[in-house]
Protein backbone atom coordinates (compact mmCIF):
# COMPACT_ATOMS: atom_id res chain seq x y z
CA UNK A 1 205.67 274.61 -27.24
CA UNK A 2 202.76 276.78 -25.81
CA UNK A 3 203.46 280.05 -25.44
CA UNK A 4 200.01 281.69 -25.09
CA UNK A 5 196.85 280.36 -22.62
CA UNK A 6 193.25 281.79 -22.85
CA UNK A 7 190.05 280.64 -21.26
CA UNK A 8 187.07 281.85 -20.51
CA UNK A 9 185.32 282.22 -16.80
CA UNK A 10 181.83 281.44 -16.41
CA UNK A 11 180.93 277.63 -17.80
CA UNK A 12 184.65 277.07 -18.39
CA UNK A 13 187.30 277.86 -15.97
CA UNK A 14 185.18 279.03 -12.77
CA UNK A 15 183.32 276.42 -11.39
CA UNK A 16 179.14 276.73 -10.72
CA UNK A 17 179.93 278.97 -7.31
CA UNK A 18 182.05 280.97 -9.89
CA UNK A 19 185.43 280.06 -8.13
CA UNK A 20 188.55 279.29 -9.35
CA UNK A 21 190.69 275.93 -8.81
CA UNK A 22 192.37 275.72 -5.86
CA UNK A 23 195.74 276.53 -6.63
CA UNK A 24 195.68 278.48 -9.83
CA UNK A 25 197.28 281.67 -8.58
CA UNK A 26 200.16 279.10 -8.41
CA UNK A 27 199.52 277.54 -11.63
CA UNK A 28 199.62 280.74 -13.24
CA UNK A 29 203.07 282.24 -11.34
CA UNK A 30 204.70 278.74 -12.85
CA UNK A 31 203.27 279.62 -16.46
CA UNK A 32 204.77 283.13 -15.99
CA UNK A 33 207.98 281.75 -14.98
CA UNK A 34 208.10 279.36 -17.87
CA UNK A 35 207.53 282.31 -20.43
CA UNK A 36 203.91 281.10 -21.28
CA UNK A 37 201.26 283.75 -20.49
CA UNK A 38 197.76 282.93 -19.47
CA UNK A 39 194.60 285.69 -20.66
CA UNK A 40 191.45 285.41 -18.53
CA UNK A 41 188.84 285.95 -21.46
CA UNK A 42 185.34 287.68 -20.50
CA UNK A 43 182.09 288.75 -21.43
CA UNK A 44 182.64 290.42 -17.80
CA UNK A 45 183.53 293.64 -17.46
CA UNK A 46 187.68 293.86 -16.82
CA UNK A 47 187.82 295.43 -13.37
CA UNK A 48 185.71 292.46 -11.96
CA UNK A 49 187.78 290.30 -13.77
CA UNK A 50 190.61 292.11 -12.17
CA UNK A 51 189.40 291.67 -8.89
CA UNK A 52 189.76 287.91 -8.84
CA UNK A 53 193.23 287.67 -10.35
CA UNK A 54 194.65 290.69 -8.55
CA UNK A 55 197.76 288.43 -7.15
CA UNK A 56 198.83 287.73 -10.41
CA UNK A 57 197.64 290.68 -12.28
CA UNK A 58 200.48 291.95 -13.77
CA UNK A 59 201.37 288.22 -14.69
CA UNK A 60 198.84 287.72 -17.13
CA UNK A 61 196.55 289.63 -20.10
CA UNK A 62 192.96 290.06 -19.82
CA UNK A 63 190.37 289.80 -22.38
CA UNK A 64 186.81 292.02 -21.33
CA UNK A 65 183.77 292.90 -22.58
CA UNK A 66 183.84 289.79 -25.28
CA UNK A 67 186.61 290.97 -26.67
CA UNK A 68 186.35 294.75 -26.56
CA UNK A 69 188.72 295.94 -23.83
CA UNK A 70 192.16 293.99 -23.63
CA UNK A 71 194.51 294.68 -20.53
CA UNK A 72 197.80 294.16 -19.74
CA UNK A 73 199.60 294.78 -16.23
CA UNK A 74 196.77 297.18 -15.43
CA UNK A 75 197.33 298.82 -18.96
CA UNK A 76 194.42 299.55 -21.17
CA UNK A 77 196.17 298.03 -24.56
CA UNK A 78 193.12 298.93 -26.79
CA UNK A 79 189.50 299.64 -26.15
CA UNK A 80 186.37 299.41 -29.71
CA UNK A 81 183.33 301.56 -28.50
CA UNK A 82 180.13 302.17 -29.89
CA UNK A 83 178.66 305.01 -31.69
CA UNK A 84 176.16 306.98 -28.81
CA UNK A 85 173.56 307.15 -31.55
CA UNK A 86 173.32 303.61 -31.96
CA UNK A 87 173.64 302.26 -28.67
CA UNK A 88 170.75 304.45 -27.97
CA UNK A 89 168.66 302.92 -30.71
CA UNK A 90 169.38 299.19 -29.50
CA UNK A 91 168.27 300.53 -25.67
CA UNK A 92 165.34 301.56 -26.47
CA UNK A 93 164.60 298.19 -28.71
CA UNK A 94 164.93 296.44 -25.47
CA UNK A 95 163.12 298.87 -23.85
CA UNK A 96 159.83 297.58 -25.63
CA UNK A 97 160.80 294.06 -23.95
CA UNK A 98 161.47 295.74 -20.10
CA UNK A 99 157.83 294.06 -19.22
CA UNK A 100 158.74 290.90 -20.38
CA UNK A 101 161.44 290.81 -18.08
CA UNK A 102 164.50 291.82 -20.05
CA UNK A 103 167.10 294.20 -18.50
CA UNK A 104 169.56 296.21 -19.98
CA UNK A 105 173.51 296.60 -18.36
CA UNK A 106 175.72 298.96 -20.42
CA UNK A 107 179.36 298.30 -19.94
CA UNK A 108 181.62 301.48 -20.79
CA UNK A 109 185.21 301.94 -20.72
CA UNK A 110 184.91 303.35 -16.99
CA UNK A 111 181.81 301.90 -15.41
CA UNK A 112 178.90 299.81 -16.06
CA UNK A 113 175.28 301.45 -15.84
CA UNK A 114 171.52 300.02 -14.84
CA UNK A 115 168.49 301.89 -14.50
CA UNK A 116 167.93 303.08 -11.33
CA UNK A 117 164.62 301.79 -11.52
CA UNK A 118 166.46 297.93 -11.16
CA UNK A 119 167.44 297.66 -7.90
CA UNK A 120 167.15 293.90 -7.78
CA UNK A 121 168.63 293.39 -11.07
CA UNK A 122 171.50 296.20 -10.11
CA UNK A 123 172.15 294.36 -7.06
CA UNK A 124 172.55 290.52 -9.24
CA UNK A 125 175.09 292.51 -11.38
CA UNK A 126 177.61 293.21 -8.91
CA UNK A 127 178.48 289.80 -9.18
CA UNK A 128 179.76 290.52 -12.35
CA UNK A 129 180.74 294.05 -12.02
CA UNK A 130 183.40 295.73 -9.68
CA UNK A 131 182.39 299.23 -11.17
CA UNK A 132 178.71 299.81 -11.12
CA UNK A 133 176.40 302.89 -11.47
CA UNK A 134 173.22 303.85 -11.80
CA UNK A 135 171.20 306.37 -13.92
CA UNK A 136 167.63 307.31 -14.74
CA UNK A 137 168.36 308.13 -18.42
CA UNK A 138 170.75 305.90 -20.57
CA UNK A 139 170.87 308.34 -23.01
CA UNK A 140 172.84 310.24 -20.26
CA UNK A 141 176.08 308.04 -19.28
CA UNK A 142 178.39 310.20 -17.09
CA UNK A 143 181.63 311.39 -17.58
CA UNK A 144 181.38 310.84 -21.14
CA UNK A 145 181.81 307.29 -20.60
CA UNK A 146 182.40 305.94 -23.66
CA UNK A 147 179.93 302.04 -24.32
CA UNK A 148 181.64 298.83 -25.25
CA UNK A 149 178.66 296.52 -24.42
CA UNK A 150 175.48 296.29 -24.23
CA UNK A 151 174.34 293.20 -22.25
CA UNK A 152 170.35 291.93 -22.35
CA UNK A 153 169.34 289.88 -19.27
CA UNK A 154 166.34 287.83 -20.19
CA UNK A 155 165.32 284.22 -19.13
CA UNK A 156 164.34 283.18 -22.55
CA UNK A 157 167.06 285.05 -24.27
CA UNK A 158 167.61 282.37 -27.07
CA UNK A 159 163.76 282.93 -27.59
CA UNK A 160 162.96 286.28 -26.85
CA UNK A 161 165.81 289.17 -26.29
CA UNK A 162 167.91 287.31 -28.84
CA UNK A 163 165.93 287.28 -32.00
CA UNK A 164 164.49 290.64 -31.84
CA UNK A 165 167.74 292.02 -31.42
CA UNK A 166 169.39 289.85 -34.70
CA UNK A 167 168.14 293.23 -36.45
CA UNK A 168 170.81 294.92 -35.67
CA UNK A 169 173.29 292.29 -36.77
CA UNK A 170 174.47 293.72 -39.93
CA UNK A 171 176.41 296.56 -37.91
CA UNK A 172 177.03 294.95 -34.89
CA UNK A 173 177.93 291.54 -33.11
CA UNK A 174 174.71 289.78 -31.37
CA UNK A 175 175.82 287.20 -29.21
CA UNK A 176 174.14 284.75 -27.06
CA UNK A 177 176.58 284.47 -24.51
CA UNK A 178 174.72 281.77 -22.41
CA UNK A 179 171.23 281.08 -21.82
CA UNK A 180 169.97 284.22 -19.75
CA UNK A 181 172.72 286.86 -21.68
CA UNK A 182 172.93 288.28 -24.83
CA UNK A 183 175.77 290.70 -25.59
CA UNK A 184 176.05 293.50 -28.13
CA UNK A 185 179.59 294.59 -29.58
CA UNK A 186 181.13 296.55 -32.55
CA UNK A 187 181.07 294.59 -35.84
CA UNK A 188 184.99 293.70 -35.18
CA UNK A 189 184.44 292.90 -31.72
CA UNK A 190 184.69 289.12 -30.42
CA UNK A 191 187.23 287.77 -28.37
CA UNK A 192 188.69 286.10 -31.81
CA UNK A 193 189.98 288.98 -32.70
CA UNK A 194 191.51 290.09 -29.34
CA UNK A 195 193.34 286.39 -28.91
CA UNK A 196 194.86 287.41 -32.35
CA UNK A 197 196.29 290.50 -31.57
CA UNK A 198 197.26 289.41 -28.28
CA UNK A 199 199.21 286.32 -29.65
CA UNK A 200 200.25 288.68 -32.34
CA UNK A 201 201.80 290.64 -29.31
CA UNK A 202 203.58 287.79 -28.19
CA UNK A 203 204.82 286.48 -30.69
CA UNK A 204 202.55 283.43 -30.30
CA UNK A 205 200.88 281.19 -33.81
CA UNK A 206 198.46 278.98 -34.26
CA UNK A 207 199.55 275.53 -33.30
CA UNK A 208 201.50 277.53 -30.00
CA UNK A 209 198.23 278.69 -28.36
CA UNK A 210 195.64 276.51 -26.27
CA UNK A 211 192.05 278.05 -25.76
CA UNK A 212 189.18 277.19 -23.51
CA UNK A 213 185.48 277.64 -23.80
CA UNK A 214 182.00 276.79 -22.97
CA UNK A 215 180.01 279.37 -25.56
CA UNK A 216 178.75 280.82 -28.27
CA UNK A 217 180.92 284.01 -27.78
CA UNK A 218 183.93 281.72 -27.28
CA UNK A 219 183.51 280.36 -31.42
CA UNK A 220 185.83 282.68 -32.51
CA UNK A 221 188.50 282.34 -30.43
CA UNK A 222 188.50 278.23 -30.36
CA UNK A 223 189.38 279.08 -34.00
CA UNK A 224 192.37 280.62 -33.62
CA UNK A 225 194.29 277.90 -31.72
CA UNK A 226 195.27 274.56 -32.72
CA UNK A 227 194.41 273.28 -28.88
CA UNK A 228 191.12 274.39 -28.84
CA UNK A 229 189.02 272.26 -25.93
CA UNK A 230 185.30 272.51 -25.74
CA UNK A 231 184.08 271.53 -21.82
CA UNK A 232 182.12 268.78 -21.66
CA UNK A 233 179.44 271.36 -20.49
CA UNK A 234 179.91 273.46 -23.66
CA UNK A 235 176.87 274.19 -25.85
CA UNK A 236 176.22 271.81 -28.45
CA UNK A 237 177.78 274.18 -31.17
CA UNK A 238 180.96 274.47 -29.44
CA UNK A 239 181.71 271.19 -29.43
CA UNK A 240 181.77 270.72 -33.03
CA UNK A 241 183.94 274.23 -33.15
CA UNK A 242 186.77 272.98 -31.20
CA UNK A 243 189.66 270.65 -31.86
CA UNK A 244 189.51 268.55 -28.51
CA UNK A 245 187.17 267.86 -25.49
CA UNK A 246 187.80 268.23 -21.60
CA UNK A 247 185.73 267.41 -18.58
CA UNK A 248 183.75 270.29 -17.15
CA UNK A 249 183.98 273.49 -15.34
CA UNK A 250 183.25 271.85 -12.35
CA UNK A 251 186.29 268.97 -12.59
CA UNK A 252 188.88 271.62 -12.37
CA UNK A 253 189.39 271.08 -15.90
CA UNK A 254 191.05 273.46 -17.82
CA UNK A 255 193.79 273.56 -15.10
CA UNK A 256 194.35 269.73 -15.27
CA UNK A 257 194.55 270.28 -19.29
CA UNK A 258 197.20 273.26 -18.68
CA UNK A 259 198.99 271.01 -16.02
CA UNK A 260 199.05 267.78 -18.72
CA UNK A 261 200.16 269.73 -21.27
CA UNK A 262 202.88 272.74 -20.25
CA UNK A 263 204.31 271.53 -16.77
CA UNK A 264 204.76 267.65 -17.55
């Protein structure tokens, strides 16, 4: 029996206008009901996230920040930042790329940040994040904010942002998260290790979990569930990751799999 669902938004369960099914509020107040819980599972930042699920908020867990935030019911469960020093020393890395059109978002615990200097780029973000400021200095974050993320837009990210940032890969977790993204998280961060501990916290194993994703940040979790489905959309290396294939992100398809397999 499935007792644990996770999927991921963009490229997997939101569709290309980054909207949900019809009808999954629903979907996921019958889950509830049934005793199966359903995590939404970002590279996002968690109150955006929030945002779209707020009906059914306190009916499911999240996963944020690729795996380095994890909510439940509004409740911070447990939160990996990143030393100041060295998220200082990546920024200004991708600082030497700023004319090549990369642009830096820093996702904290309280707040994302953008240079103030972005306003085009700050304004694309919102999309993404409910909580958004901006500053003139990243080496200044207020409130003591403390980083999770660091997120790299760039066109050519698998080409450009991406490999000169690999440097930094020995400490830290360099993801491509999809073409124009590439995320930065603590060495233990992935959203692996938060569908663990979250299944851990339900009481949840391996062959009693079914995961969803499109991505390169979404390897590590497709290996810790039996039901693993890459979207027939999924990069190339995802496919060969996962146990089983679905239709795309724009078929409604991980709610047809969730439907076929837990309410039937």
């Amino acid at each position: 029996m499935i007792k644990f669902i996770a999927a991921d938004l963009d490229g997997t369960l939101l569709n290309s206008s980054h909207a949900l099914p019809d009808g999954f509020m629903e979907l996921v107040e019958k889950l509830y009901d049934m005793g199966i819980t359903f995590a939404a599972a970002s590279g996002r930042q968690y109150y955006g996230v929030e945002k779209l699920f707020m009906p059914v908020r306190d009916k499911m867990m999240f996963i944020a920040e690729n795996g380095g935030v994890a909510y439940e019911k509004g409740q911070l469960i447990y939160s990996l930042p990143m030393p100041a020093d060295d998220v200082l020393a990546m920024v200004h890395e991708a600082e030497k790329l700023y004319d090549k059109g990369v642009r830096i978002l820093l996702s904290g615990e309280n707040c994302a940040y953008v240079a103030d200097s972005d306003k085009d780029f700050s304004d694309s973000c919102n999309t993404y994040c409910a909580r958004l400021k901006t500053v003139n200095d990243f080496s200044v974050i207020p409130d003591g904010d403390r980083i999770i993320k660091i997120a790299l837009f760039d066109k050519n990210a698998e080409t450009q942002v991406y490999p000169a940032m690999k440097r930094f890969s020995d400490d830290f977790n360099v993801i491509l998260s999809n073409t124009c993204w590439v995320d930065i998280v603590g060495k233990t961060v992935n959203k692996g290790t938060a569908v663990t501990k979250l299944m851990e916290r339900l009481g949840a194993g391996y062959d009693e979990a079914m995961v969803f994703g499109d991505y390169l940040n979404d390897v590590d979790m497709l290996n810790n569930s039996y039901y693993s489905f890459a979207m027939s959309n999924a990069h190339e290396s995802i496919k060969k990751v996962a146990n089983f294939m679905t239709g795309s992100n724009n078929d409604n398809s991980v709610m047809k799999e969730i439907e076929k397999h837990c309410l039937t």
